[in-house]
N, C-alpha and C. Protein backbone atom coordinates (compact mmCIF):
# COMPACT_ATOMS: atom_id res chain seq x y z
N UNK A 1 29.41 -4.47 -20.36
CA UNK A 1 29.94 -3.17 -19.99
C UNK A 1 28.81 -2.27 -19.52
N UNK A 2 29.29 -0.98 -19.25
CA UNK A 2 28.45 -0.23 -18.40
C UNK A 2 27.86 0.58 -19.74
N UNK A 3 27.06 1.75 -18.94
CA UNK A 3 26.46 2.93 -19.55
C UNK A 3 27.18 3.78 -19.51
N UNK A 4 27.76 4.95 -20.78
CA UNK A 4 28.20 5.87 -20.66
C UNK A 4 27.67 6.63 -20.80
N UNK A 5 27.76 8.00 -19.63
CA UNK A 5 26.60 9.05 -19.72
C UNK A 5 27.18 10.37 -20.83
N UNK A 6 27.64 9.83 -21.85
CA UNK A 6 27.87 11.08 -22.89
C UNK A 6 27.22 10.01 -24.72
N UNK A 7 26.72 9.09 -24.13
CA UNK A 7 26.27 8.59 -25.27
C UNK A 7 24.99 9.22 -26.06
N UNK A 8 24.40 9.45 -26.70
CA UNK A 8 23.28 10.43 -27.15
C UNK A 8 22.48 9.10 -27.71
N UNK A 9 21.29 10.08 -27.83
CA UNK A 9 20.14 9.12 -28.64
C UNK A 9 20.41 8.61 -29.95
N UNK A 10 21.20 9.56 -30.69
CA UNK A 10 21.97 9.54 -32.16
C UNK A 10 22.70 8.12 -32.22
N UNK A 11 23.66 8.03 -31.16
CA UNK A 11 24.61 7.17 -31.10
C UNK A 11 23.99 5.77 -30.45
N UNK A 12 23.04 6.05 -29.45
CA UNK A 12 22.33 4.56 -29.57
C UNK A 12 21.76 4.26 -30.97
N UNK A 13 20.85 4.75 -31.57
CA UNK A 13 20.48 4.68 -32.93
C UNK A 13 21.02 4.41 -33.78
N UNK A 14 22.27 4.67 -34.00
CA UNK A 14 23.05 4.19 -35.15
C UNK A 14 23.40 2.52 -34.74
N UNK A 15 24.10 2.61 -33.33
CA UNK A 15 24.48 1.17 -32.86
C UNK A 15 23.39 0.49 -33.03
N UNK A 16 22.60 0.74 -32.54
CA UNK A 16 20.80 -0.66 -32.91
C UNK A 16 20.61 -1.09 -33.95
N UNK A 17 20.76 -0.18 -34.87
CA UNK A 17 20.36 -0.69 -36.64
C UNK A 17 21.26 -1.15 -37.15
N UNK A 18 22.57 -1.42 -36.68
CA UNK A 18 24.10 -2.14 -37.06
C UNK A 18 23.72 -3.03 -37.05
N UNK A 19 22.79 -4.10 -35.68
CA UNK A 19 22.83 -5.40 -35.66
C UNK A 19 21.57 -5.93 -36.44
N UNK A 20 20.45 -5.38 -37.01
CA UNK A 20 20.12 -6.40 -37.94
C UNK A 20 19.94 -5.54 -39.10
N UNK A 21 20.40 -4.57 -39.82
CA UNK A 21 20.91 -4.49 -40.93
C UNK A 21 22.31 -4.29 -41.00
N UNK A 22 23.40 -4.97 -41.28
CA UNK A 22 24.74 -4.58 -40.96
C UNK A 22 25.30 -3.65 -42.03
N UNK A 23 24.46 -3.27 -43.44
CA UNK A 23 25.31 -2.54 -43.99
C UNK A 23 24.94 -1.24 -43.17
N UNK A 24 24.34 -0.50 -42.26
CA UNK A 24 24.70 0.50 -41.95
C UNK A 24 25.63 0.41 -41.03
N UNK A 25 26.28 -0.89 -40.49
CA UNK A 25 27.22 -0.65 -39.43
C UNK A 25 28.11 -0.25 -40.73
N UNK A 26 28.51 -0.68 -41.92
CA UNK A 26 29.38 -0.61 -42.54
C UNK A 26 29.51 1.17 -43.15
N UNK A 27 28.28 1.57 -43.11
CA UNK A 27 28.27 3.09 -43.39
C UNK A 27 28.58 3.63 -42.51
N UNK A 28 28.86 3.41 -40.96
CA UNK A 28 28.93 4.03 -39.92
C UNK A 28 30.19 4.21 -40.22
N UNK A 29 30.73 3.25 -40.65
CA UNK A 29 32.16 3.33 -39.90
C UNK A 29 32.48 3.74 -41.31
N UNK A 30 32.36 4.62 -42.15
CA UNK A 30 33.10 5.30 -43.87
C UNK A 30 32.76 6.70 -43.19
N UNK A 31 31.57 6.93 -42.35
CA UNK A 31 31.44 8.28 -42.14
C UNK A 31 32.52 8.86 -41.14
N UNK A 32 33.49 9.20 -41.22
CA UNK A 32 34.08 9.85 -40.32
C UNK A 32 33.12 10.98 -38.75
N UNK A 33 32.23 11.37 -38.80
CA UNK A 33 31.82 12.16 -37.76
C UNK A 33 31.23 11.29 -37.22
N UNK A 34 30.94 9.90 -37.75
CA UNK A 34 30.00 8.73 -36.44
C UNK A 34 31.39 7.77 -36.07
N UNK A 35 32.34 7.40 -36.75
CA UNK A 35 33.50 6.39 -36.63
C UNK A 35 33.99 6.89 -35.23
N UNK A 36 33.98 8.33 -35.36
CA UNK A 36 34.61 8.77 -34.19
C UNK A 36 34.31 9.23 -32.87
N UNK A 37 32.97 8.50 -33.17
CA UNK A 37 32.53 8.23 -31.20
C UNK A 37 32.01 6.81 -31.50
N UNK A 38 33.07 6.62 -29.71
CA UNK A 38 33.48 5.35 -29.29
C UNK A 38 32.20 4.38 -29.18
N UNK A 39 31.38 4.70 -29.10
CA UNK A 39 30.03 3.71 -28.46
C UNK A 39 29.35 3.80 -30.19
N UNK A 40 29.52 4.44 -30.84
CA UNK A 40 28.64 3.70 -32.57
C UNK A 40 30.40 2.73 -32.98
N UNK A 41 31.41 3.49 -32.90
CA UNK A 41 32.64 2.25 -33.55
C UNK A 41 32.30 1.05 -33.27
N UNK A 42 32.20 1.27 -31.86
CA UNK A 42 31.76 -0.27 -30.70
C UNK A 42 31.10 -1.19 -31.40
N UNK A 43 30.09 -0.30 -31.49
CA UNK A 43 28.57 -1.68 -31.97
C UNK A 43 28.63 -1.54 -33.45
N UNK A 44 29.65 -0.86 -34.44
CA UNK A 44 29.47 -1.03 -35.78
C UNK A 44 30.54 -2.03 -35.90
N UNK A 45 31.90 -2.24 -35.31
CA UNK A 45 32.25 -3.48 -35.47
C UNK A 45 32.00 -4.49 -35.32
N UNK A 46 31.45 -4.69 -33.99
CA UNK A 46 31.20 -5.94 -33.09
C UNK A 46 30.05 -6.20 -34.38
N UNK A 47 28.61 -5.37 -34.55
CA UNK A 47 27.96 -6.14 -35.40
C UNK A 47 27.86 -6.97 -36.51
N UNK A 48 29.26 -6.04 -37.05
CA UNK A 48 29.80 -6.36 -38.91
C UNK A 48 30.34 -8.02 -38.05
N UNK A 49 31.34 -8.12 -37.25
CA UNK A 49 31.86 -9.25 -37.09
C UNK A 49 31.06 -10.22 -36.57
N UNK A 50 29.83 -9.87 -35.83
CA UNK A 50 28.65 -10.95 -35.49
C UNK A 50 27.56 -11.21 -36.62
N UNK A 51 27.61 -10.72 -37.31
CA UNK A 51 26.79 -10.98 -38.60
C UNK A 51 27.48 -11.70 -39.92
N UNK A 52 28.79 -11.58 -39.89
CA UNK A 52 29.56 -12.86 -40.57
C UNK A 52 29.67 -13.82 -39.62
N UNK A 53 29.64 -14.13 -38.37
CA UNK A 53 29.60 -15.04 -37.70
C UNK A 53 28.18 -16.02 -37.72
N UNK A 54 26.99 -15.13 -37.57
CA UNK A 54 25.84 -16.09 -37.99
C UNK A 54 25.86 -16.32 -39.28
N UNK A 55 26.39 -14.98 -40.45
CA UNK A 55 25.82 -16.21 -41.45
C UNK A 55 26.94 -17.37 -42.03
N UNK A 56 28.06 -17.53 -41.11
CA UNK A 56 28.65 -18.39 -41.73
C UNK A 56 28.10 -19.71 -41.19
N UNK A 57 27.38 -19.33 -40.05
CA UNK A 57 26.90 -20.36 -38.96
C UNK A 57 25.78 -21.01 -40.12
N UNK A 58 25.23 -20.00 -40.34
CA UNK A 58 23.70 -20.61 -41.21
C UNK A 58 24.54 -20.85 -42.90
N UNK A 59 25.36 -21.11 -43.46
CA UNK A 59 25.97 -21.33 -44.26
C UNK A 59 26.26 -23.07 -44.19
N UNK A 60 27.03 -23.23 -42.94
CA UNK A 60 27.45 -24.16 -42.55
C UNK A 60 26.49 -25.01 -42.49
N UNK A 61 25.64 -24.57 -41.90
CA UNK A 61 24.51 -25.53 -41.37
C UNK A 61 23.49 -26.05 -42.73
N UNK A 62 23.32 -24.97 -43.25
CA UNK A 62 22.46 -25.38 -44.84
C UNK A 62 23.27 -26.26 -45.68
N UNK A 63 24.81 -26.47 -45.53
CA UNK A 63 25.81 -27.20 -46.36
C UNK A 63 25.44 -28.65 -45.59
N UNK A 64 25.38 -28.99 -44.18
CA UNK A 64 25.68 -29.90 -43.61
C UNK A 64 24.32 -30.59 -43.96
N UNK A 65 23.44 -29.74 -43.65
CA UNK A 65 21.73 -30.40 -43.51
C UNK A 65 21.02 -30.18 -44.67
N UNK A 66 21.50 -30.23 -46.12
CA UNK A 66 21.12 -30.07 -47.55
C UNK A 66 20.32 -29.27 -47.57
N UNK A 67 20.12 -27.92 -47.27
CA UNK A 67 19.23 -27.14 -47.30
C UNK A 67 18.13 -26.31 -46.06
N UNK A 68 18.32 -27.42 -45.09
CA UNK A 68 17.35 -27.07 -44.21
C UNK A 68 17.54 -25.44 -43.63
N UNK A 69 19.22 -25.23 -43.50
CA UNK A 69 19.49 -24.27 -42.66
C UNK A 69 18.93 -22.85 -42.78
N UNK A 70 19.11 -23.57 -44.77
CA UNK A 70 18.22 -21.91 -44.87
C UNK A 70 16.84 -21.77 -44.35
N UNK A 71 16.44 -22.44 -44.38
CA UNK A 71 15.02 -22.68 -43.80
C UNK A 71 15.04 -22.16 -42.17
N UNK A 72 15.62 -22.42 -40.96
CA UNK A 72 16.20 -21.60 -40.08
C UNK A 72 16.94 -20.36 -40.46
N UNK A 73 17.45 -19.64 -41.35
CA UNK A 73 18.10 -18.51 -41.30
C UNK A 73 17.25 -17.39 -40.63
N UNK A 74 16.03 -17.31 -41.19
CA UNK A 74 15.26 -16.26 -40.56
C UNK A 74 15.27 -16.20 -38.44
N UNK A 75 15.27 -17.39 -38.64
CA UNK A 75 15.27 -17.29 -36.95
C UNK A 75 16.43 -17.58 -35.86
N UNK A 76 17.73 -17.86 -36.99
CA UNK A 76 18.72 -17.39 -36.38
C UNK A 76 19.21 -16.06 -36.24
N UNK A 77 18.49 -15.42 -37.11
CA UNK A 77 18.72 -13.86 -37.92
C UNK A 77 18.23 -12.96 -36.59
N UNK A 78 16.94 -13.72 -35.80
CA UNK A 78 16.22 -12.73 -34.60
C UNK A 78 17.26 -12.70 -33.36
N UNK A 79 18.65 -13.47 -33.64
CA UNK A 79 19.60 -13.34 -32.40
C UNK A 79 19.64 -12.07 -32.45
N UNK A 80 20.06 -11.37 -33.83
CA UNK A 80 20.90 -9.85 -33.96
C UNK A 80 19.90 -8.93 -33.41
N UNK A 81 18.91 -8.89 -32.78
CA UNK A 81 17.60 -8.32 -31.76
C UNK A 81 18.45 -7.87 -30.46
N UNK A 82 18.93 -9.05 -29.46
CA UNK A 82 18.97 -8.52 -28.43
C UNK A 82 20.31 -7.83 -28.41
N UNK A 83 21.61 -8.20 -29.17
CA UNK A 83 22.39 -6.87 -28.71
C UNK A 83 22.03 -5.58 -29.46
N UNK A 84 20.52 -5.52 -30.31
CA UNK A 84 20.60 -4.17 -30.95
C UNK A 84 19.70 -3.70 -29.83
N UNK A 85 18.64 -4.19 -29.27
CA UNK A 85 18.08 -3.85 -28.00
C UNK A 85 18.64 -2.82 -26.55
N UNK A 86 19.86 -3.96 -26.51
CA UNK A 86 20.85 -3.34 -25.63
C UNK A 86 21.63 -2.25 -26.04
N UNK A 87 22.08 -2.61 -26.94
CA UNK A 87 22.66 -1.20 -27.69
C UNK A 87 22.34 -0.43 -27.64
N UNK A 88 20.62 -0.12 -27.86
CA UNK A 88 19.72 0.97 -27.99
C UNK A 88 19.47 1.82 -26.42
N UNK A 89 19.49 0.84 -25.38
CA UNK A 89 18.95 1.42 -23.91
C UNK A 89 20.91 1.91 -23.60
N UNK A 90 21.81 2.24 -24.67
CA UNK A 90 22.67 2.84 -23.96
C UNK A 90 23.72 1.59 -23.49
N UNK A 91 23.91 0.41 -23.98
CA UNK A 91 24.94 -0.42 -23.01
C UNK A 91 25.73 -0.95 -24.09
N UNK A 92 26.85 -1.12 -23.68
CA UNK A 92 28.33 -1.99 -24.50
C UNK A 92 28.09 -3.55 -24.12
N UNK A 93 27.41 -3.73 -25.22
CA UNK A 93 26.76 -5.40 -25.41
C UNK A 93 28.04 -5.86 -25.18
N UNK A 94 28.33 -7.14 -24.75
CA UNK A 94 29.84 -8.09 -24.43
C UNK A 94 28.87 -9.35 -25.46
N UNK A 95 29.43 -9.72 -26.22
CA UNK A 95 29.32 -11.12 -27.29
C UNK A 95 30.50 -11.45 -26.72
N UNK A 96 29.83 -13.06 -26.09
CA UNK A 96 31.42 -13.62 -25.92
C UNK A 96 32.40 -13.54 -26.61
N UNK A 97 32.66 -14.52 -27.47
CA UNK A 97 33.80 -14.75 -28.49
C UNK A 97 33.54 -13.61 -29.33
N UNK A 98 33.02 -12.66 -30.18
CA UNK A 98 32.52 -11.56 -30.79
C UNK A 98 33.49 -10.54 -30.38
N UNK A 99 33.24 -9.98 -28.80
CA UNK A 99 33.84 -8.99 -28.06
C UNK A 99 35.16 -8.96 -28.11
N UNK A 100 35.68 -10.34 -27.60
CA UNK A 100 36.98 -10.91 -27.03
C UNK A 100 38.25 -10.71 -28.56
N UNK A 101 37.67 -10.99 -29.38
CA UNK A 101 38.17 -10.72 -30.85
C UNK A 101 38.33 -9.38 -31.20
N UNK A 102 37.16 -8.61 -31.18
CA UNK A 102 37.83 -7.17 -31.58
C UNK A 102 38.28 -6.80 -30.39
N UNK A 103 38.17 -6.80 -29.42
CA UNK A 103 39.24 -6.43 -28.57
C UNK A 103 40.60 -6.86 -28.58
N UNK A 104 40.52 -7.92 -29.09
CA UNK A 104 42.18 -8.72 -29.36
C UNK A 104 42.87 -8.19 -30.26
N UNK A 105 41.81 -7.83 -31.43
CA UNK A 105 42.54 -7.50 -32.60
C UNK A 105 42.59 -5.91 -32.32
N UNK A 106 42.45 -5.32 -31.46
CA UNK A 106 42.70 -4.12 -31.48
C UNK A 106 41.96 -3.11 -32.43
N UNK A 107 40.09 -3.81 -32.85
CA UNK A 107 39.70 -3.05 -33.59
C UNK A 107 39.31 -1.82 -32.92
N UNK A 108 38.99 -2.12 -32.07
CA UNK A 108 37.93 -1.12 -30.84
C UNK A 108 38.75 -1.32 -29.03
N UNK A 109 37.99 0.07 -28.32
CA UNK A 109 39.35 -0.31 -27.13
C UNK A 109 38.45 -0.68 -26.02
């Protein structure tokens, strides 16, 4: 997605730190005065739902490969970098399957 020119520095900031610490996406979205602009909702869902997505990934993978995965967790963990990157310069990161879901589910519009 594009840039919206009413997004503030505030609101990139909050969206960036969603994706690799996700409990503040989860504080974002209890605070009512950040829930309710569209570009922190954006990236506080999408993150909460991409961050159970890797770690079920690295869950899976440590179950399958007796351990190893944890051993990769840390550097599957540096994915949650580039949509907080993007997030930050102002843009509505698209995660494939990520996006396509809360948009389906009607978390975010």
């Amino acid at each position: 997605m594009t840039f919206t020119p009413d997004t503030t520095s505030d609101d990139k900031l909050w969206a960036a730190l969603g994706y690799p610490i996700p409990l503040i996406a989860i504080i974002v979205l209890l605070m009512e005065e950040k829930k309710s602009r569209p570009f922190i909702k954006f990236h506080a869902v999408q993150s909460i739902v991409f961050n159970i997505a890797i770690w079920a990934i690295i869950l899976i993978f440590s179950a399958v490969t007796l351990g190893f995965g944890a051993i990769c967790a840390p550097f599957l963990w540096l994915v949650t970098l580039w949509p907080a990157i993007d997030s930050y310069s102002g843009k509505y990161t698209e995660i494939p399957v990520v996006t396509n879901l809360i948009k389906g589910q009607g978390w975010v519009n």
